[in-house]
PDB file of N, CA and C in Angstrom:
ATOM      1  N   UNK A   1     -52.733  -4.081 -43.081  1.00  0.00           N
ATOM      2  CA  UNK A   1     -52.745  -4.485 -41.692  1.00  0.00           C
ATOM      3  C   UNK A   1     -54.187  -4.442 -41.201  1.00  0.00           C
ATOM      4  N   UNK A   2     -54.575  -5.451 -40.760  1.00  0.00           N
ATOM      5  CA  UNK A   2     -55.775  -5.434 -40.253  1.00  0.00           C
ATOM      6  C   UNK A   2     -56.202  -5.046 -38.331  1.00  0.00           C
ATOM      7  N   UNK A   3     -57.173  -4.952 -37.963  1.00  0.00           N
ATOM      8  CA  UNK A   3     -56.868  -4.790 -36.858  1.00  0.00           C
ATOM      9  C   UNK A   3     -57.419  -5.382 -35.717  1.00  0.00           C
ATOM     10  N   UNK A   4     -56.742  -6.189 -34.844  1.00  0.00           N
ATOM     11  CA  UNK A   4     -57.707  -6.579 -34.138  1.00  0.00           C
ATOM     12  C   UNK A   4     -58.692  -6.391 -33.057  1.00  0.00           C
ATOM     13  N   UNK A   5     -59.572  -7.882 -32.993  1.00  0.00           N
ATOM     14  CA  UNK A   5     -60.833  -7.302 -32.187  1.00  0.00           C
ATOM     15  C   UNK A   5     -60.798  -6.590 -31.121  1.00  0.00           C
ATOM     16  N   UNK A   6     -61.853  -5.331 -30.961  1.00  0.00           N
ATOM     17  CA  UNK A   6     -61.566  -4.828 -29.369  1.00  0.00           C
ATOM     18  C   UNK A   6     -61.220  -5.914 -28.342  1.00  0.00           C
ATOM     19  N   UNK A   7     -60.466  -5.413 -27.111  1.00  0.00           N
ATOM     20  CA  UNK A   7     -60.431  -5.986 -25.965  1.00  0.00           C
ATOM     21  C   UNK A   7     -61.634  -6.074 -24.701  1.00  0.00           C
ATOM     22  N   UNK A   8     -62.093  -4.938 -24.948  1.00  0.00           N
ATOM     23  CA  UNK A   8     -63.260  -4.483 -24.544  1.00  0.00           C
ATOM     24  C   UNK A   8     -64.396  -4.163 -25.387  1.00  0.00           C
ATOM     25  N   UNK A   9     -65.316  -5.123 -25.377  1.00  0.00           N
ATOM     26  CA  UNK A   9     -66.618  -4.929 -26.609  1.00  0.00           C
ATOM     27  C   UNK A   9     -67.022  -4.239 -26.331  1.00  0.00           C
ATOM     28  N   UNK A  10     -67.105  -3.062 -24.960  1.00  0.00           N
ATOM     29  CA  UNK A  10     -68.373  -1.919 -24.785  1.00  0.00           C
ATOM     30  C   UNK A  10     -67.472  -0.509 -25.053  1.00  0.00           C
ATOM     31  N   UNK A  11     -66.046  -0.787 -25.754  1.00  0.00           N
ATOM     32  CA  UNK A  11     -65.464   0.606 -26.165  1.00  0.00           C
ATOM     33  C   UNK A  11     -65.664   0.543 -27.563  1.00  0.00           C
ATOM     34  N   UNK A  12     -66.787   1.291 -28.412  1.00  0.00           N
ATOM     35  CA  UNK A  12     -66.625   0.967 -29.677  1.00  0.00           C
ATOM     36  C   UNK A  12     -64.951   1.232 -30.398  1.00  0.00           C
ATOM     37  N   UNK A  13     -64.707   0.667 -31.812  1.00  0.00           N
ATOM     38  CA  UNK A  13     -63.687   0.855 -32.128  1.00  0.00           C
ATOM     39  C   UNK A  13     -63.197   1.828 -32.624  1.00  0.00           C
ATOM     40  N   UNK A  14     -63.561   2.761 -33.581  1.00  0.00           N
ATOM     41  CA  UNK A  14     -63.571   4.066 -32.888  1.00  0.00           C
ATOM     42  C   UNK A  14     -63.083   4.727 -31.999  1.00  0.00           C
ATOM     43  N   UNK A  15     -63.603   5.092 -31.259  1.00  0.00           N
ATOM     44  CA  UNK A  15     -62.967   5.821 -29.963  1.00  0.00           C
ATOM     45  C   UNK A  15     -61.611   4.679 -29.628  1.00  0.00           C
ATOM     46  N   UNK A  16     -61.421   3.474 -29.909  1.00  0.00           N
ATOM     47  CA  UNK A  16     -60.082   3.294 -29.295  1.00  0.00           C
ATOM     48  C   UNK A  16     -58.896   3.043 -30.298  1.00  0.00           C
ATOM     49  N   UNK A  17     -59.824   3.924 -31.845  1.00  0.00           N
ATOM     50  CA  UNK A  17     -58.257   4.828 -32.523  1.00  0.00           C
ATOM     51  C   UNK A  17     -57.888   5.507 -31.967  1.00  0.00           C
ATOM     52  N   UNK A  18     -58.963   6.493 -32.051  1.00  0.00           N
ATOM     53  CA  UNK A  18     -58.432   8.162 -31.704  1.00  0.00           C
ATOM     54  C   UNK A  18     -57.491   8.063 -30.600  1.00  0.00           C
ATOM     55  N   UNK A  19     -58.291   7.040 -29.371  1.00  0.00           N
ATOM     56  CA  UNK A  19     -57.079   6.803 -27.826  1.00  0.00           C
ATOM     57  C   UNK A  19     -55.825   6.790 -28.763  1.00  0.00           C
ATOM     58  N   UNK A  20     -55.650   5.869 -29.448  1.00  0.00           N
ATOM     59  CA  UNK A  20     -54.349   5.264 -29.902  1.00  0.00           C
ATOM     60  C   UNK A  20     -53.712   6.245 -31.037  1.00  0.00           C
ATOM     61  N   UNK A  21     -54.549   7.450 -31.433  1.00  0.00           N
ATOM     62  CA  UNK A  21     -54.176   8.807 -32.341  1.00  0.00           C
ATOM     63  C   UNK A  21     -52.779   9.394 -30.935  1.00  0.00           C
ATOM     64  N   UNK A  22     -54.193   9.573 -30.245  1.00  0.00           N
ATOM     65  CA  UNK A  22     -54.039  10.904 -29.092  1.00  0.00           C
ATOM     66  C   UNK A  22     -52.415  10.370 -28.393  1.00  0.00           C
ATOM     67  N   UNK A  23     -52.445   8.899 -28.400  1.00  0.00           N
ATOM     68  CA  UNK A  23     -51.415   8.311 -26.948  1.00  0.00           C
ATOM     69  C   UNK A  23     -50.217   8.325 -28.287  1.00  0.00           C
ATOM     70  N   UNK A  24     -50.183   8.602 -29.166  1.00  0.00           N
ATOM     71  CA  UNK A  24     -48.946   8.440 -30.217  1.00  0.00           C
ATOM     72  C   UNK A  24     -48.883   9.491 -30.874  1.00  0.00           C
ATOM     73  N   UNK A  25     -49.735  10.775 -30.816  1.00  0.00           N
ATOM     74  CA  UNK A  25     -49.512  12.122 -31.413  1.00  0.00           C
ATOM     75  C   UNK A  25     -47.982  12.916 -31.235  1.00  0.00           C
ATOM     76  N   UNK A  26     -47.681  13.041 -32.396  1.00  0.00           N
ATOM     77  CA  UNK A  26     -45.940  14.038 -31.574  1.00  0.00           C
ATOM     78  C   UNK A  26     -46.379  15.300 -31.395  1.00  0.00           C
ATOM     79  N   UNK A  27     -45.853  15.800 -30.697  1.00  0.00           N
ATOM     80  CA  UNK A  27     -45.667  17.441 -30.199  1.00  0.00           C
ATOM     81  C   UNK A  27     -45.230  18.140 -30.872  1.00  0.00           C
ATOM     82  N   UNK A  28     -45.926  19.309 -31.219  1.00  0.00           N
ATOM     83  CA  UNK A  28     -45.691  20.370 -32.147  1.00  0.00           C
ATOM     84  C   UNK A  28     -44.894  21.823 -31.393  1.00  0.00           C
ATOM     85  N   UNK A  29     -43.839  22.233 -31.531  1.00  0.00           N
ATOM     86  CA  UNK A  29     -43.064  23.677 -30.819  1.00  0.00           C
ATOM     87  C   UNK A  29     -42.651  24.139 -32.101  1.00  0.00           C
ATOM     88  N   UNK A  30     -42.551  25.869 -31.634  1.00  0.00           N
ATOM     89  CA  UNK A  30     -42.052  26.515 -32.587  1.00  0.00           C
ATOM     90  C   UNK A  30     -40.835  27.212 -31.805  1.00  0.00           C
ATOM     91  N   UNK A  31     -39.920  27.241 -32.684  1.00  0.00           N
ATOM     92  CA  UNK A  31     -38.377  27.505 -32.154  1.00  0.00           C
ATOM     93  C   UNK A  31     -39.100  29.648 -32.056  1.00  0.00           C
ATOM     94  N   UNK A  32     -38.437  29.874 -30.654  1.00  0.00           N
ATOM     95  CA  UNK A  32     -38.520  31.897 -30.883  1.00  0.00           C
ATOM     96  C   UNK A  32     -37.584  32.415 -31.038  1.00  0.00           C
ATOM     97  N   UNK A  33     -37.431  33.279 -31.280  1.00  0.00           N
ATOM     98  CA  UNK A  33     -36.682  34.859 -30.709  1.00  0.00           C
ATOM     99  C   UNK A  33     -36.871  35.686 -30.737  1.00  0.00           C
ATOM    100  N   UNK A  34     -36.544  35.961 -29.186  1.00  0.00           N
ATOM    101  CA  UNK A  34     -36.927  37.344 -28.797  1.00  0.00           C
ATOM    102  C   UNK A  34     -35.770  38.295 -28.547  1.00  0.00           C
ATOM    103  N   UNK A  35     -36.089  39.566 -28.901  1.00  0.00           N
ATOM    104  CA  UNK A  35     -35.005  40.819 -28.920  1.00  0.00           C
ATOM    105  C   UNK A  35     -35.424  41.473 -27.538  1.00  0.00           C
ATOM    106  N   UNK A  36     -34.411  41.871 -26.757  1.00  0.00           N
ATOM    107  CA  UNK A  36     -34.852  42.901 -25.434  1.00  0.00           C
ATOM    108  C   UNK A  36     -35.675  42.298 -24.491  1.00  0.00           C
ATOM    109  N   UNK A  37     -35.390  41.005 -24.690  1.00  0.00           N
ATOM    110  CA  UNK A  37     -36.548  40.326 -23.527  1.00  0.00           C
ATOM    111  C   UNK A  37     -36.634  41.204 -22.065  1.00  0.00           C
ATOM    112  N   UNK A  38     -37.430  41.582 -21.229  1.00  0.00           N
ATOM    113  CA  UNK A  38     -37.579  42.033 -19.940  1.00  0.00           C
ATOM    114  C   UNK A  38     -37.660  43.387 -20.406  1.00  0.00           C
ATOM    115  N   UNK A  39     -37.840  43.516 -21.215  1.00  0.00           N
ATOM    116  CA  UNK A  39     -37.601  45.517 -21.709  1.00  0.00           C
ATOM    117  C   UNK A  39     -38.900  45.527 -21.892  1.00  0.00           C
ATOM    118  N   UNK A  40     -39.824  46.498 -21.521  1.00  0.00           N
ATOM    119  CA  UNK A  40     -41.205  47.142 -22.510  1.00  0.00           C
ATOM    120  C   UNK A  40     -41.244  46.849 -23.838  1.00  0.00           C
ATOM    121  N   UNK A  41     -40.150  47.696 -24.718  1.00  0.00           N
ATOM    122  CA  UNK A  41     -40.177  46.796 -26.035  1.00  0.00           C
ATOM    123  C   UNK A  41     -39.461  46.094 -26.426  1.00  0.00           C
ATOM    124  N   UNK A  42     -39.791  44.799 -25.875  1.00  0.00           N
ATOM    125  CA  UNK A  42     -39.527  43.554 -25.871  1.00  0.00           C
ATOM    126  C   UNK A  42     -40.122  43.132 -27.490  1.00  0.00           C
ATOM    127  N   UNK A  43     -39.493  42.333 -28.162  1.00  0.00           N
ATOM    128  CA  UNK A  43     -40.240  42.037 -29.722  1.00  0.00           C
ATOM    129  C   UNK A  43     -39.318  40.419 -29.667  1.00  0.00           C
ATOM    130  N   UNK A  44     -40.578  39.495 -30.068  1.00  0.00           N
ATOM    131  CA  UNK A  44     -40.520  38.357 -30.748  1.00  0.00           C
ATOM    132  C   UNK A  44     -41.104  37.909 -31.933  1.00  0.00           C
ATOM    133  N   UNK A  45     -39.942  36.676 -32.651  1.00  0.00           N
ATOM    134  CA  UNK A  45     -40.652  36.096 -33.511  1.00  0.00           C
ATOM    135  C   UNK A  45     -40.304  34.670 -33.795  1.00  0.00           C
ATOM    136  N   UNK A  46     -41.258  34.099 -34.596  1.00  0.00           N
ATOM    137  CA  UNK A  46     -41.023  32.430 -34.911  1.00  0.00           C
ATOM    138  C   UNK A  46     -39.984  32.010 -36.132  1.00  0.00           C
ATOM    139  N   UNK A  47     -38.802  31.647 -35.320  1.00  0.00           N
ATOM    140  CA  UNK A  47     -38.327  30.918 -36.983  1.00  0.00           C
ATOM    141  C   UNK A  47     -38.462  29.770 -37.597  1.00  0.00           C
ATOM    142  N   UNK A  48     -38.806  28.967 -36.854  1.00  0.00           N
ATOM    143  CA  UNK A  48     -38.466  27.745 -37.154  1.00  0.00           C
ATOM    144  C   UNK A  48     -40.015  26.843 -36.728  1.00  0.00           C
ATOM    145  N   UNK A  49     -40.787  26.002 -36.847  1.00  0.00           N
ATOM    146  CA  UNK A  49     -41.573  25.195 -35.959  1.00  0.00           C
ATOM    147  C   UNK A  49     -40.867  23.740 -36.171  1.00  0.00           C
ATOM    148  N   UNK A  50     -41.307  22.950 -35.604  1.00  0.00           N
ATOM    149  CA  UNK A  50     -40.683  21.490 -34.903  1.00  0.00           C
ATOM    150  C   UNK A  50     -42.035  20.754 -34.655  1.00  0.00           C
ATOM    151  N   UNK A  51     -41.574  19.232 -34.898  1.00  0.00           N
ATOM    152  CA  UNK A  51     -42.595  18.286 -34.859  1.00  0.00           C
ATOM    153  C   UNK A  51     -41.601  17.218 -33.771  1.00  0.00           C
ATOM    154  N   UNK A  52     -42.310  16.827 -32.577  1.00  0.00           N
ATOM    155  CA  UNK A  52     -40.787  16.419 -31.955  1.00  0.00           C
ATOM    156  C   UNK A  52     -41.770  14.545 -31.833  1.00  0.00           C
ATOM    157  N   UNK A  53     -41.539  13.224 -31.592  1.00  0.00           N
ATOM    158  CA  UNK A  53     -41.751  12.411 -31.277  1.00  0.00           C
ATOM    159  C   UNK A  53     -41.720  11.677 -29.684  1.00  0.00           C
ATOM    160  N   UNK A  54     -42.178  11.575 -29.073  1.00  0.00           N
ATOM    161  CA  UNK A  54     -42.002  10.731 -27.804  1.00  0.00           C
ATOM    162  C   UNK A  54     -40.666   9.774 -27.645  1.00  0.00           C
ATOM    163  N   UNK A  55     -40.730   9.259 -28.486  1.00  0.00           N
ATOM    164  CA  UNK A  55     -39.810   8.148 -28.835  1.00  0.00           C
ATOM    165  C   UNK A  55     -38.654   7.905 -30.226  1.00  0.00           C
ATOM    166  N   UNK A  56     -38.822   9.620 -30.536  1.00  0.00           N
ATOM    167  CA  UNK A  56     -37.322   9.325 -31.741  1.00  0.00           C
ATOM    168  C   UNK A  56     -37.184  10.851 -31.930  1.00  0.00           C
ATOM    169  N   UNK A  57     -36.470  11.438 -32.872  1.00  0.00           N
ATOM    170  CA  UNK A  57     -35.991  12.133 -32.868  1.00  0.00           C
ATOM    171  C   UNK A  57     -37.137  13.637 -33.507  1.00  0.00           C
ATOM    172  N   UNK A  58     -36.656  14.974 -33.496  1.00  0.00           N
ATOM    173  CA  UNK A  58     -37.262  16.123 -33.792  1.00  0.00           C
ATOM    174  C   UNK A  58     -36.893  16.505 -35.166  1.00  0.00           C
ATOM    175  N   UNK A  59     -38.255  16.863 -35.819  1.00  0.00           N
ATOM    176  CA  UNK A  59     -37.768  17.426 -37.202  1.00  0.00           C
ATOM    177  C   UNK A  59     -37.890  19.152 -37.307  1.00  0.00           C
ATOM    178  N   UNK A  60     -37.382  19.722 -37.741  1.00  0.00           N
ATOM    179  CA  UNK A  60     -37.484  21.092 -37.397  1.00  0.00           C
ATOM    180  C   UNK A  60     -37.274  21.419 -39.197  1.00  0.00           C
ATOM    181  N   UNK A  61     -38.253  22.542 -39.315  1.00  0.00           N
ATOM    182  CA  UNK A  61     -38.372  23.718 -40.795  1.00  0.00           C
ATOM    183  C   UNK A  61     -38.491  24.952 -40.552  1.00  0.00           C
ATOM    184  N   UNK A  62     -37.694  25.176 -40.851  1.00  0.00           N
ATOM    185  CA  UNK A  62     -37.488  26.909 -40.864  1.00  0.00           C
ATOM    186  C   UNK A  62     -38.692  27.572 -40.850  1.00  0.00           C
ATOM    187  N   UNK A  63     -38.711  29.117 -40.961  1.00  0.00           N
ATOM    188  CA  UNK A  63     -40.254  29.497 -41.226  1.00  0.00           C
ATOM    189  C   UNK A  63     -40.204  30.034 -42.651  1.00  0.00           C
ATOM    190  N   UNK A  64     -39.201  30.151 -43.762  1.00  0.00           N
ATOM    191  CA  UNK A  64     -39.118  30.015 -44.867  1.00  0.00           C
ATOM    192  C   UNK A  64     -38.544  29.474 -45.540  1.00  0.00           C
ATOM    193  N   UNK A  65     -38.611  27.862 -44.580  1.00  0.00           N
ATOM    194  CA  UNK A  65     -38.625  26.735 -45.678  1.00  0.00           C
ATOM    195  C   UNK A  65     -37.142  26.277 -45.886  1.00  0.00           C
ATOM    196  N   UNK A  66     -36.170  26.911 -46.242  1.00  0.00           N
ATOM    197  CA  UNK A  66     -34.992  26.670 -46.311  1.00  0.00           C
ATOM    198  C   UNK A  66     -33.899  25.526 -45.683  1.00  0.00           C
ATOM    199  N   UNK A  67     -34.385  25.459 -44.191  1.00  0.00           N
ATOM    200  CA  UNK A  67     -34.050  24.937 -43.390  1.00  0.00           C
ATOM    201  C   UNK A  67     -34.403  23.345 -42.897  1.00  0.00           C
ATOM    202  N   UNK A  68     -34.222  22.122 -43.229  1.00  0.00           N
ATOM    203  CA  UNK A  68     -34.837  20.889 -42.535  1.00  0.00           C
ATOM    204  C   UNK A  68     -33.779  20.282 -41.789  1.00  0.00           C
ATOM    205  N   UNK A  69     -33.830  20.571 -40.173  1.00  0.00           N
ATOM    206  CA  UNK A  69     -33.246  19.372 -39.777  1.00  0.00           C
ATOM    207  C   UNK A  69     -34.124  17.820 -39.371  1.00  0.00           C
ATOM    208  N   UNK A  70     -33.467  16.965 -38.868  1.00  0.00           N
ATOM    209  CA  UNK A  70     -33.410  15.883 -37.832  1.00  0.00           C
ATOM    210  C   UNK A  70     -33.061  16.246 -36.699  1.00  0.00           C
ATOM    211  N   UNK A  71     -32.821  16.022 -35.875  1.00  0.00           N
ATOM    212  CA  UNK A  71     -32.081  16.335 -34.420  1.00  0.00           C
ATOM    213  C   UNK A  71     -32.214  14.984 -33.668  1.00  0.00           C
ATOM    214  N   UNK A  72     -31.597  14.457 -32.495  1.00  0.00           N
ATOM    215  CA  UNK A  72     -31.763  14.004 -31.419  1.00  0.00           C
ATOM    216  C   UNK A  72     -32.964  14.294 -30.671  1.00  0.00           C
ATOM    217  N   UNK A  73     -32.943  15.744 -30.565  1.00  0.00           N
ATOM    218  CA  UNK A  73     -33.652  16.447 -29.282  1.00  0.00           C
ATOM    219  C   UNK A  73     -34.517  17.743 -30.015  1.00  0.00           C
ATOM    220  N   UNK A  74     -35.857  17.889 -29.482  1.00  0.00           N
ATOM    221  CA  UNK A  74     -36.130  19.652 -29.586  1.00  0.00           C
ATOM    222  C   UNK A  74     -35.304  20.724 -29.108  1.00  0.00           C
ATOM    223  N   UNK A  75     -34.599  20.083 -28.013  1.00  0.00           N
ATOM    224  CA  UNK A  75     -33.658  21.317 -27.808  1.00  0.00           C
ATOM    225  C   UNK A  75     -32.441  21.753 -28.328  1.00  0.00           C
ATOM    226  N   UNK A  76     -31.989  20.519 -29.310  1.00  0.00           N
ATOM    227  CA  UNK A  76     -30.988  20.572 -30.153  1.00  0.00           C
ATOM    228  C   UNK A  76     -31.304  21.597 -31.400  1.00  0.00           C
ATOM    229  N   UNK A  77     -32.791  22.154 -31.926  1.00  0.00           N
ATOM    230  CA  UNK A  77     -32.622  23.135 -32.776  1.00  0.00           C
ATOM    231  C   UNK A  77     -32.282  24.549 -32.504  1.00  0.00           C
ATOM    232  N   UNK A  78     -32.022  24.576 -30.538  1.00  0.00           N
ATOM    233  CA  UNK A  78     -32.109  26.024 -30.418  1.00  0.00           C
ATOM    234  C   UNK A  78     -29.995  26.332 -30.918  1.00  0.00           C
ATOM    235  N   UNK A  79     -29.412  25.167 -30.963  1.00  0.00           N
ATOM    236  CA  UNK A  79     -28.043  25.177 -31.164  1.00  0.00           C
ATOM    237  C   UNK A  79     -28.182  26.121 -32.850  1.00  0.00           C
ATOM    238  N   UNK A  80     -29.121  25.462 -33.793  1.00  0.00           N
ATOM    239  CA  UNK A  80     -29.340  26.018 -35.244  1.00  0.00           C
ATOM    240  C   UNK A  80     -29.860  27.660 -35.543  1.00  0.00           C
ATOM    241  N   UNK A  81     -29.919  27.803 -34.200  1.00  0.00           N
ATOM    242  CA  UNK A  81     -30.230  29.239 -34.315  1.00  0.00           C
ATOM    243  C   UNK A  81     -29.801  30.217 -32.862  1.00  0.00           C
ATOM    244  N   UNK A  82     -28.495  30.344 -33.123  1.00  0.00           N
ATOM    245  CA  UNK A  82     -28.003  30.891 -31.600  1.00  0.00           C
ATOM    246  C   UNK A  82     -28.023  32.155 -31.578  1.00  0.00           C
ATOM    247  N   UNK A  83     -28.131  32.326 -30.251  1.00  0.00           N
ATOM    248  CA  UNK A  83     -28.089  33.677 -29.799  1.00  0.00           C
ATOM    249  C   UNK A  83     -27.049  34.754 -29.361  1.00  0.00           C
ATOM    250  N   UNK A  84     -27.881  36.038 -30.474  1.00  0.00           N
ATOM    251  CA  UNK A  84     -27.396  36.944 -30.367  1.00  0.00           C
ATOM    252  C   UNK A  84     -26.872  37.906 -29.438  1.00  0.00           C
ATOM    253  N   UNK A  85     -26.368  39.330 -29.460  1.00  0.00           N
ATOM    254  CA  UNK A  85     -26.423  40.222 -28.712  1.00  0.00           C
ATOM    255  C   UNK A  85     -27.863  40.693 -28.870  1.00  0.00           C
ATOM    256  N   UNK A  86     -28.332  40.398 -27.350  1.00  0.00           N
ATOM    257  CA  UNK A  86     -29.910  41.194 -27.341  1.00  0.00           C
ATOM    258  C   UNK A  86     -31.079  39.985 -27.890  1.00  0.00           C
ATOM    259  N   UNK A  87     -30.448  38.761 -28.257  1.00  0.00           N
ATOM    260  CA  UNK A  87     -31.425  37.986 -28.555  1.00  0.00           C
ATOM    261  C   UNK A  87     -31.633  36.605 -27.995  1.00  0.00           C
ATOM    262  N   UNK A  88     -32.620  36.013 -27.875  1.00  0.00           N
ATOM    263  CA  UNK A  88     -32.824  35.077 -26.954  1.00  0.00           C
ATOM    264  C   UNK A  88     -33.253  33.660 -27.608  1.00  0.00           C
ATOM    265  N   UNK A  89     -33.200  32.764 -27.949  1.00  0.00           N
ATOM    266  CA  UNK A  89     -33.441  31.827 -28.647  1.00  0.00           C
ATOM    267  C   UNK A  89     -33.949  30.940 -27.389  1.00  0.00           C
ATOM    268  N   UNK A  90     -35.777  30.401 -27.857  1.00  0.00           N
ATOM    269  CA  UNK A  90     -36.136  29.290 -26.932  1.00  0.00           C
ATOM    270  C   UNK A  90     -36.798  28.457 -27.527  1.00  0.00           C
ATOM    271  N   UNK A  91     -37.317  27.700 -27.268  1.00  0.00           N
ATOM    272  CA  UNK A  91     -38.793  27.056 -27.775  1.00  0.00           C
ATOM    273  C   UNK A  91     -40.219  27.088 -27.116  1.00  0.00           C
ATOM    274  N   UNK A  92     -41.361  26.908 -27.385  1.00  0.00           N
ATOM    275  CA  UNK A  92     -42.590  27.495 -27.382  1.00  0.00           C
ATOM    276  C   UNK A  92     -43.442  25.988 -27.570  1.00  0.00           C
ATOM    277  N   UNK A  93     -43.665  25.192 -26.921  1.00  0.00           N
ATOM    278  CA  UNK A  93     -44.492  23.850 -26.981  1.00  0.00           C
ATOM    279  C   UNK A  93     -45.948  24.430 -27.064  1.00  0.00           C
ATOM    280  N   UNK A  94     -46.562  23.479 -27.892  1.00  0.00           N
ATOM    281  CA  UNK A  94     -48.139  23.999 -28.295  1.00  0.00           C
ATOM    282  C   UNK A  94     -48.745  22.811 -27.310  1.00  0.00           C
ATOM    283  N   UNK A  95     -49.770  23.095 -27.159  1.00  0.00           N
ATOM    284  CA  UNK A  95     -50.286  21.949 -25.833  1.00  0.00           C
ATOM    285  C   UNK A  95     -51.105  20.486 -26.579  1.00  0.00           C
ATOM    286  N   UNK A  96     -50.334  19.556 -25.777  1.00  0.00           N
ATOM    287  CA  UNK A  96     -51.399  18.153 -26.444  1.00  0.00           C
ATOM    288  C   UNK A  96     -52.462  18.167 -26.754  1.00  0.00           C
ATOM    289  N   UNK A  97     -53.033  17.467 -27.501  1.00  0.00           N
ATOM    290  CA  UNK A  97     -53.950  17.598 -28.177  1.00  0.00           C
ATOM    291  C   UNK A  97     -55.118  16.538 -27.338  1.00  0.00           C
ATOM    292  N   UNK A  98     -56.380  16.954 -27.040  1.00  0.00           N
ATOM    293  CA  UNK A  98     -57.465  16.340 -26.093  1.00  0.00           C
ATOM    294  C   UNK A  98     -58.138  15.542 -26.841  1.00  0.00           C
ATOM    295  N   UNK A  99     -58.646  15.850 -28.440  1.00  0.00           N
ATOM    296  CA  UNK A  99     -59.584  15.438 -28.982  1.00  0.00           C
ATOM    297  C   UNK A  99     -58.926  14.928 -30.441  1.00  0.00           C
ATOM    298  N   UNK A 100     -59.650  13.679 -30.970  1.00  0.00           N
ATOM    299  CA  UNK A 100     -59.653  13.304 -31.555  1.00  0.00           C
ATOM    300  C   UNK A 100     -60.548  13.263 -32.745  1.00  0.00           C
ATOM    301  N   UNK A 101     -60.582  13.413 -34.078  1.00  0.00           N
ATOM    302  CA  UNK A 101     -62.180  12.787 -34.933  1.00  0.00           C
ATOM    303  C   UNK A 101     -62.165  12.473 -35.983  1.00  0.00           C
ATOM    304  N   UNK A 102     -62.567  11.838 -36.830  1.00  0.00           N
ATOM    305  CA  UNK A 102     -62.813  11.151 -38.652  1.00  0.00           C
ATOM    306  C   UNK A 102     -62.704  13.072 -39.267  1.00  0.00           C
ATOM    307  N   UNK A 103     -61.589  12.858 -39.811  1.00  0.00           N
ATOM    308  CA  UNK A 103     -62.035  13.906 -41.126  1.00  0.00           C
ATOM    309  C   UNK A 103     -63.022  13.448 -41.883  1.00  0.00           C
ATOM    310  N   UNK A 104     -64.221  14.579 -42.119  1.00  0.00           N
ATOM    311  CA  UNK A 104     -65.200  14.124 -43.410  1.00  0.00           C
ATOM    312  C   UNK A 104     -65.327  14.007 -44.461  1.00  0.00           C
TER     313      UNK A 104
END
């Protein structure tokens, strides 16, 4: 696939990958749980992380591997890991990503 000419000749081409990295990047969350939430010792951990898409569905992997879904939704993996007595199952979104650049 080739690509065509800028629309704008004074944005080199370049910078209007990365735009087009950044505006199509999926979102990265990691599924939690937490034990005793609101307590002092309160204790969490990660089971699962998730790669979710704008526009299709969430893939979710365990944190040892075992586990691959698909889903509809990111919020459909908290169903794959329900909650306990004393435990809280959420998700944890990592923040978009600002920058773009050429690996070297």
């Amino acid at each position: 696939m080739t690509a065509a000419p800028s629309p704008n000749p004074h944005i080199p081409f370049d910078q209007e990958l990365y735009a087009l990295v950044l505006d199509t990047a999926p979102r990265l969350f990691a599924v939690v749980q937490v034990c005793d939430e609101g307590h002092p010792d309160a204790d969490g951990w990660v089971v699962a992380w998730g790669l979710a898409d704008h526009t299709g569905p969430a893939h979710v992997i365990s944190l040892d591997g075992r586990a691959r879904l698909t889903l509809a939704s990111p919020e459909r993996a908290l169903r794959h890991y329900p909650q306990q007595s004393g435990i809280t199952t959420r998700l944890i979104w990592l923040t978009q990503p600002t920058t773009a650049a050429q690996a070297a």
